[in-house]
C-alpha atoms as a PDB file:
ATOM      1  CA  UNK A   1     117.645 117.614 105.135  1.00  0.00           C
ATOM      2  CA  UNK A   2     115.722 116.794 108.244  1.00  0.00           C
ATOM      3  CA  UNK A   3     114.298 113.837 107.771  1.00  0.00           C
ATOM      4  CA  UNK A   4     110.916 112.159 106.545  1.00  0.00           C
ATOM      5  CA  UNK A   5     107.981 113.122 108.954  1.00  0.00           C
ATOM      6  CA  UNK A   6     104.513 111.579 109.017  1.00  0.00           C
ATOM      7  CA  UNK A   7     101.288 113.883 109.561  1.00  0.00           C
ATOM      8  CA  UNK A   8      98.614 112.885 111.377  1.00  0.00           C
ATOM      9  CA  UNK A   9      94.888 114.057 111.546  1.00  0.00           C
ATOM     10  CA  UNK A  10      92.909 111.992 114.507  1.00  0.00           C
ATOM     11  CA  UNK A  11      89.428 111.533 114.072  1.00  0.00           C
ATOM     12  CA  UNK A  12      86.857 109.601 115.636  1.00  0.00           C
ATOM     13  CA  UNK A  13      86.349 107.346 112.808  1.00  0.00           C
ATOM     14  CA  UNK A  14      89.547 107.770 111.246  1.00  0.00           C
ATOM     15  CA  UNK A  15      93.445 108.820 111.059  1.00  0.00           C
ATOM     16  CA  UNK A  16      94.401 110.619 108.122  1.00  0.00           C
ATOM     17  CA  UNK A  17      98.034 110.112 107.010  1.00  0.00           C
ATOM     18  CA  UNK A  18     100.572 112.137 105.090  1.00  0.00           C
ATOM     19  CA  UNK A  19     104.255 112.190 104.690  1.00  0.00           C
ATOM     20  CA  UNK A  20     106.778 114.239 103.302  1.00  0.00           C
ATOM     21  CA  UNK A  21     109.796 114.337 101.550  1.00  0.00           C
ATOM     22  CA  UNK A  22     113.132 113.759 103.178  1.00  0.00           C
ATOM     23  CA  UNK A  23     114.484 117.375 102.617  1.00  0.00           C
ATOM     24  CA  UNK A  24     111.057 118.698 104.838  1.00  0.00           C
ATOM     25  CA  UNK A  25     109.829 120.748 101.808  1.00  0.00           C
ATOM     26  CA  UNK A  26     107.099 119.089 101.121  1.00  0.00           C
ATOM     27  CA  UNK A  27     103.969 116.942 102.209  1.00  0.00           C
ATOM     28  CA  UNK A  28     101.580 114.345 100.653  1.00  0.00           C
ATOM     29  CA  UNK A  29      98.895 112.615 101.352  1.00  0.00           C
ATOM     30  CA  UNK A  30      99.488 108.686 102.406  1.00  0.00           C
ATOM     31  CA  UNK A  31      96.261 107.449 103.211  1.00  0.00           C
ATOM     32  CA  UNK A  32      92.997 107.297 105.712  1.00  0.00           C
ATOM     33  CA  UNK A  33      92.978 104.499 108.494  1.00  0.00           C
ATOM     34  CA  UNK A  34      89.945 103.437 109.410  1.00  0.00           C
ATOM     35  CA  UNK A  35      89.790 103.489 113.366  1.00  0.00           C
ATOM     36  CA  UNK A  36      90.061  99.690 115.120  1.00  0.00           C
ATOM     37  CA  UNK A  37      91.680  99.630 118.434  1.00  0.00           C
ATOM     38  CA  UNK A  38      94.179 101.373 119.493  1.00  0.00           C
ATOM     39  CA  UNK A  39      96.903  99.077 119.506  1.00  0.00           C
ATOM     40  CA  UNK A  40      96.085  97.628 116.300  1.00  0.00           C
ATOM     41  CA  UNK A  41      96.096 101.404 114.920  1.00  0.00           C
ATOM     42  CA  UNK A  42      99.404 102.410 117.091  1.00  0.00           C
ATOM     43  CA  UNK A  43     100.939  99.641 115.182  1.00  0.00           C
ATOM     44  CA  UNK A  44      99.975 100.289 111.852  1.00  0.00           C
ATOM     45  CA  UNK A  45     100.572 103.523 112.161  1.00  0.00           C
ATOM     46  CA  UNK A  46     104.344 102.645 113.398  1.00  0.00           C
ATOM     47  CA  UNK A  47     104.777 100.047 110.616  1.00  0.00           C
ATOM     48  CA  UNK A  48     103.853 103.526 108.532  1.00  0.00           C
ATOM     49  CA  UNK A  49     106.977 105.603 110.186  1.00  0.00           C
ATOM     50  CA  UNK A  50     109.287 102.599 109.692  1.00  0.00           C
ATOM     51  CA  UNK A  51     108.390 101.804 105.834  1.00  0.00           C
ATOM     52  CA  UNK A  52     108.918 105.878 105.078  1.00  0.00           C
ATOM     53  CA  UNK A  53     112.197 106.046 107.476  1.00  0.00           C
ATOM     54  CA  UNK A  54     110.227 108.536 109.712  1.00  0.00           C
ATOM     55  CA  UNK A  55     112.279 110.591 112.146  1.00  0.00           C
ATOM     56  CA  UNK A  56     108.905 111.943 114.091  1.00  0.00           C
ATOM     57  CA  UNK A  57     105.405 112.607 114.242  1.00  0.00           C
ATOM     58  CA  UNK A  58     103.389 115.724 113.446  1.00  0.00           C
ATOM     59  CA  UNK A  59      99.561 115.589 115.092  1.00  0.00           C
ATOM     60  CA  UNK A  60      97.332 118.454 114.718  1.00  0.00           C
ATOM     61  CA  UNK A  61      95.411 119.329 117.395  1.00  0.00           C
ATOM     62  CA  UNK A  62      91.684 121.508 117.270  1.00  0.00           C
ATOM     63  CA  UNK A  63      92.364 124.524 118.910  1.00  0.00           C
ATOM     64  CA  UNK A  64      89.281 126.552 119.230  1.00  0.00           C
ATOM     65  CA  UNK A  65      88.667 130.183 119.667  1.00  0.00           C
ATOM     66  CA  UNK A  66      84.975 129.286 121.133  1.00  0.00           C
ATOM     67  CA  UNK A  67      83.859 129.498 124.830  1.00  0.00           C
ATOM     68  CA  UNK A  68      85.215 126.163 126.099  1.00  0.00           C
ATOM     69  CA  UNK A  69      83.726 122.963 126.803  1.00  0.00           C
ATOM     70  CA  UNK A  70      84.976 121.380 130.158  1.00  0.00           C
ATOM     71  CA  UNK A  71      86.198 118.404 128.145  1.00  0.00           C
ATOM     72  CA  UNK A  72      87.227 119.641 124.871  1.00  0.00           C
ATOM     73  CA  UNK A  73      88.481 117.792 121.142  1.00  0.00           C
ATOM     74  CA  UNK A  74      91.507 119.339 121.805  1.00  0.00           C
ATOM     75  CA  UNK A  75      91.839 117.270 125.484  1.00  0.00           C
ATOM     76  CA  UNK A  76      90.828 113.907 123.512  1.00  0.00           C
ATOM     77  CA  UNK A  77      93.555 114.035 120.784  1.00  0.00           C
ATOM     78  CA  UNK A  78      95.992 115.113 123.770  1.00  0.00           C
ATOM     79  CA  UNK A  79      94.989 111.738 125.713  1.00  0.00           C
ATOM     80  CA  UNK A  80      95.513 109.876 122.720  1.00  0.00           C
ATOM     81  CA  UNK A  81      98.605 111.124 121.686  1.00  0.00           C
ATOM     82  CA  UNK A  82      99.712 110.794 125.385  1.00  0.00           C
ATOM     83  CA  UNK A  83      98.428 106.910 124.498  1.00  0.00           C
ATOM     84  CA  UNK A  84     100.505 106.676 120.943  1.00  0.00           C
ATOM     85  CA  UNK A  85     103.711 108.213 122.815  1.00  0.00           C
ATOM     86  CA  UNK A  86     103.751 104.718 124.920  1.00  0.00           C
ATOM     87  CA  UNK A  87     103.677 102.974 121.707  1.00  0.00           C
ATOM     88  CA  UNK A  88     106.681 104.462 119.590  1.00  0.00           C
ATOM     89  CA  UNK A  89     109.673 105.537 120.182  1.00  0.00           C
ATOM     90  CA  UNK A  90     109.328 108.136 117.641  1.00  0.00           C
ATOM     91  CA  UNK A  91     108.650 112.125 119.181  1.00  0.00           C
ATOM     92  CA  UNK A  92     105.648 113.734 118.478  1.00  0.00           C
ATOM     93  CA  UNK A  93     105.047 117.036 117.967  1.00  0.00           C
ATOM     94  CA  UNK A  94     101.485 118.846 117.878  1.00  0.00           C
ATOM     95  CA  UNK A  95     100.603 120.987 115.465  1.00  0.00           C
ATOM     96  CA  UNK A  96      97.414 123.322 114.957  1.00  0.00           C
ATOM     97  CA  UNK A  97      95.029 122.005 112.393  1.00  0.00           C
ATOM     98  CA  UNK A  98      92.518 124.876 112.758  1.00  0.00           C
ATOM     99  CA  UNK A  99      90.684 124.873 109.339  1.00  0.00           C
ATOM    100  CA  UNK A 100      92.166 122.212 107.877  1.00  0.00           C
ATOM    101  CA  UNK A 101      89.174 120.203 107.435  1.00  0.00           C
ATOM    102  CA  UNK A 102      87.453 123.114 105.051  1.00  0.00           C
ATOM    103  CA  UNK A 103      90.086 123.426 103.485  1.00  0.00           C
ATOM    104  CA  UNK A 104      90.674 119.825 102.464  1.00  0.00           C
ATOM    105  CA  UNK A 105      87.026 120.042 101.617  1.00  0.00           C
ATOM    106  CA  UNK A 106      87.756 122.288  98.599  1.00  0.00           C
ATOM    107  CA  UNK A 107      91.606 120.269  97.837  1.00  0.00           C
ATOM    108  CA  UNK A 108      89.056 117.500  97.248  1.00  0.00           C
ATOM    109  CA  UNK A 109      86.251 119.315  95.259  1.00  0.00           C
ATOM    110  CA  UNK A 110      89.551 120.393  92.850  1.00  0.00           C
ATOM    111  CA  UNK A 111      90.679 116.690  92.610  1.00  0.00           C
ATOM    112  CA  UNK A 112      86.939 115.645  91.956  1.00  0.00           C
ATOM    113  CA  UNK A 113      86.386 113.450  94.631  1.00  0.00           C
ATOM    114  CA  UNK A 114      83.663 111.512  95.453  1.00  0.00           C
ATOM    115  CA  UNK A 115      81.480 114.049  98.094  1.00  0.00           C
ATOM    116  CA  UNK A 116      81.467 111.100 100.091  1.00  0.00           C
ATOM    117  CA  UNK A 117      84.912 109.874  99.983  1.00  0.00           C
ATOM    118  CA  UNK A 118      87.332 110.511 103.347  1.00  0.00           C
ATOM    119  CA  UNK A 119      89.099 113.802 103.315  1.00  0.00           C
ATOM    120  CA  UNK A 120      91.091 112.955 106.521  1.00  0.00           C
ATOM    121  CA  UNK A 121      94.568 112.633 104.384  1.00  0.00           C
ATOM    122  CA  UNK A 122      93.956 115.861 102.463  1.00  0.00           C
ATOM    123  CA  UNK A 123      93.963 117.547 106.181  1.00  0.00           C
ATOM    124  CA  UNK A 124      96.983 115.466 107.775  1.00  0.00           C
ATOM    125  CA  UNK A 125      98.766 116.779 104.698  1.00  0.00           C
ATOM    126  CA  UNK A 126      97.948 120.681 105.209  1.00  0.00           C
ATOM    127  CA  UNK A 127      98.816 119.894 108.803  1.00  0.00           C
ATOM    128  CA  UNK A 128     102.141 118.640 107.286  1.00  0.00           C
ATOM    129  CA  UNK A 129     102.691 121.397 105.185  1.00  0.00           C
ATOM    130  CA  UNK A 130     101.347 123.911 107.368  1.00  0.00           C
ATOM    131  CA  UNK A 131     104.308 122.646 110.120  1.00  0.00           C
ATOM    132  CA  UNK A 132     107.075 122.212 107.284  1.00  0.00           C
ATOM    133  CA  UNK A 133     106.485 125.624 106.281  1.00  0.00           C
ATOM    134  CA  UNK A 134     106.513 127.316 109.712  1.00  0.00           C
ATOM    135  CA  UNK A 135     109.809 125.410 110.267  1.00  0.00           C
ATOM    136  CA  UNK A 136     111.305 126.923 106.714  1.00  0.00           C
ATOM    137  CA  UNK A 137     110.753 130.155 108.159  1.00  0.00           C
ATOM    138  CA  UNK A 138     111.584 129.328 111.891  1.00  0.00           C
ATOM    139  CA  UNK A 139     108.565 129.720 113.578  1.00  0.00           C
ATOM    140  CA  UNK A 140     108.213 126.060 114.498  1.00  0.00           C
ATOM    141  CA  UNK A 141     110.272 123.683 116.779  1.00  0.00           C
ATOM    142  CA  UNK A 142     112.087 121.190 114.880  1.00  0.00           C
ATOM    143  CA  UNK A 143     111.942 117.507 115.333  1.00  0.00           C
ATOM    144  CA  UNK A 144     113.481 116.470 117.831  1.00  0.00           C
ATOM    145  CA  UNK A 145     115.722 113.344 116.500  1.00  0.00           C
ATOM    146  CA  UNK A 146     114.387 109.622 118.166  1.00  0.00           C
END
């Protein structure tokens, strides 16, 4: 048993949100926050960690294997989560979420979906799962505890 953890995919427009089970085997998806500021998502997103008993945070970040940019996607989720780390006393840990976004596209053609409908919970889960399983099989850190 680790501990609950909440996944988080940061977009411009929105935060997707999963969660996942106390024993770390699994993730779900919670739901999509639309962007306000960032204290008034900070807190929601802490009220999140506190209603699920949360131990930490797992953020995927956009790695890229393209010719960089001088300011990349990858440097804006860092500032923010640099931003969120002065706001909760809960550690975060990033996490690769390369491709999670097509793949959440077809998770969401399976569960018929509207086309238009927000997807951004479907990838913080895969982000989830994608860290829970690397830390089943050791090849991840794990949480440190708050």
């Amino acid at each position: 048993m680790i501990g609950r953890l909440i996944g988080l995919d940061h977009g411009l427009a929105r935060i997707g949100i999963a969660v996942s089970d106390a024993s770390g085997i699994v993730a779900r998806e919670l739901l999509v926050l639309d962007r306000a500021s960032k204290q008034e998502d900070f807190a929601k997103i802490n009220q999140i960690a506190i209603e699920h008993n949360a131990i930490a945070f797992i953020v995927g970040i956009p790695y890229s294997d393209a010719p960089e940019e001088q300011y990349t996607q990858a440097d804006k989720v860092r500032t923010w989560i640099g931003r969120f780390q002065e706001q909760t006393d809960l550690p975060i840990i990033e996490w690769d979420e390369q491709l999670t976004s097509d793949d959440a596209r077809e998770i969401a053609k399976i569960q018929k979906r509207d086309r238009r409908a927000p997807i951004d919970d479907l990838a913080a889960r895969l982000i989830l799962q994608s860290y829970l399983d690397a830390l089943k099989d050791g090849l991840a850190p794990p949480p440190p505890r708050p």
